[in-house]
Protein backbone atom coordinates (compact mmCIF):
# COMPACT_ATOMS: atom_id res chain seq x y z
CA UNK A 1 -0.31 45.72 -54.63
CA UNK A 2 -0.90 43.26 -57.55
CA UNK A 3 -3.60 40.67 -57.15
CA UNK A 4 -3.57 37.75 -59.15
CA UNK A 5 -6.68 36.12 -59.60
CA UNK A 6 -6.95 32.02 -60.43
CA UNK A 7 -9.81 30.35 -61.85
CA UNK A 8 -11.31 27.57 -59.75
CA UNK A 9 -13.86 27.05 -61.57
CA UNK A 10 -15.00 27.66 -65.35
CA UNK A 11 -18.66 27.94 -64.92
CA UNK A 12 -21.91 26.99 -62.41
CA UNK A 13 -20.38 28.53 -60.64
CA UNK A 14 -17.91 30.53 -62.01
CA UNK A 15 -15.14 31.09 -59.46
CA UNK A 16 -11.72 32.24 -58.16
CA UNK A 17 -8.81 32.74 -55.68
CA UNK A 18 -7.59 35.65 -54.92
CA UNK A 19 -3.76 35.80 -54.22
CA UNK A 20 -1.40 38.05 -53.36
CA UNK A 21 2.28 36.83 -52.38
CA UNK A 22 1.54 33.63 -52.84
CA UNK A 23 -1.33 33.42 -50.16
CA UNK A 24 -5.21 33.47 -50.48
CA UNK A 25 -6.49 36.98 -50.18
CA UNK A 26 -9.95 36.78 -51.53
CA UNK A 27 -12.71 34.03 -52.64
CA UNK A 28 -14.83 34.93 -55.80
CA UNK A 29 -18.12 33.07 -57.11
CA UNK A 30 -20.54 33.65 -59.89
CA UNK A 31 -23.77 31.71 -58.99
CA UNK A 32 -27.40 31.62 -59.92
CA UNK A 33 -26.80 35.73 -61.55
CA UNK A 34 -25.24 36.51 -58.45
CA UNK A 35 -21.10 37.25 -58.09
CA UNK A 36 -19.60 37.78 -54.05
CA UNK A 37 -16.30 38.40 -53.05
CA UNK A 38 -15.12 37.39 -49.79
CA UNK A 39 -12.08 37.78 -47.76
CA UNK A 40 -9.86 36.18 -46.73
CA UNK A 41 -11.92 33.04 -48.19
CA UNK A 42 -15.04 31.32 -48.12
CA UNK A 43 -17.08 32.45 -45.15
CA UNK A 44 -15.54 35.18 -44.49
CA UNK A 45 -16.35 38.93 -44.48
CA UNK A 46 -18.78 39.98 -48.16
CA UNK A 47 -16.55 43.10 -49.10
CA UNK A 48 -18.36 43.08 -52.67
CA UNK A 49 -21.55 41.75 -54.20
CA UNK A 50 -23.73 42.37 -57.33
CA UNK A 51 -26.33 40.87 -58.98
CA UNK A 52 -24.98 40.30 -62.45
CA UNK A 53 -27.58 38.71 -64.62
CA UNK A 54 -30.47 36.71 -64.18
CA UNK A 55 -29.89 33.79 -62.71
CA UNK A 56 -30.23 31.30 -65.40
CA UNK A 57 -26.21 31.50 -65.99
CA UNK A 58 -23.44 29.77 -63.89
CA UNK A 59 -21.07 32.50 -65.41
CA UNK A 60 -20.19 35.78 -66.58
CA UNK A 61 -22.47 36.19 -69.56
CA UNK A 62 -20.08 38.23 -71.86
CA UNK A 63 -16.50 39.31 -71.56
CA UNK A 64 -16.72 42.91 -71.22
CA UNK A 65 -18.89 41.93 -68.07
CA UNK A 66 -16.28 39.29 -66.91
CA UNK A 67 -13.21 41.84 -66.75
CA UNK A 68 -15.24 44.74 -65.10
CA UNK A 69 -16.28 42.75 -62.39
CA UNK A 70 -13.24 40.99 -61.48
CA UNK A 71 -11.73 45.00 -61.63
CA UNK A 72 -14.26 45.43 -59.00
CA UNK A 73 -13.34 42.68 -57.09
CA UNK A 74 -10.17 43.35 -57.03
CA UNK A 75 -10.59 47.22 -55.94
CA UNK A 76 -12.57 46.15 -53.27
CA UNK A 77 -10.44 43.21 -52.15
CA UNK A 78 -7.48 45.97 -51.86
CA UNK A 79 -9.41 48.50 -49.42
CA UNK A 80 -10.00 45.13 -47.38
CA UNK A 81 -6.53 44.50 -47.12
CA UNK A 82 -5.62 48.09 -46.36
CA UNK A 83 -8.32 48.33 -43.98
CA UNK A 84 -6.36 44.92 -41.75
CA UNK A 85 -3.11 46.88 -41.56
């Protein structure tokens, strides 16, 4: 299962889709130091969420950061998925 993850949004907040065969799996959103992931979008069920900084940034504050997060986010987004089947 490979989820591709688009960038809404560069920064305050940071955000993305979530897609997996061409159809919205997952919402993510950095805001005020705090990143959620929802699925299947916006409003629906918080399957990951961490406080990431604090709270000054609209965004990731380094790279490393960044990618380990989304990993997350994408880990958890999976066991969602699995979890509807």
């Amino acid at each position: 299962m490979k989820i591709r993850l688009v960038e809404t949004c560069g920064a305050c907040p940071e955000q993305y889709d979530a897609m997996l065969d061409g159809k919205c799996v997952g919402y993510l959103r950095l805001r005020w130091g705090w990143f959620t992931v929802t699925c299947p979008y916006v409003g629906g069920k918080v399957v990951y969420e961490k406080q990431t900084g604090d709270g000054l940034a609209g965004m990731f504050e380094d790279d490393e950061q960044r990618k380990k997060q989304l990993k997350k986010a994408k880990k958890a987004i999976k066991k969602w998925i699995r979890a509807q089947r």
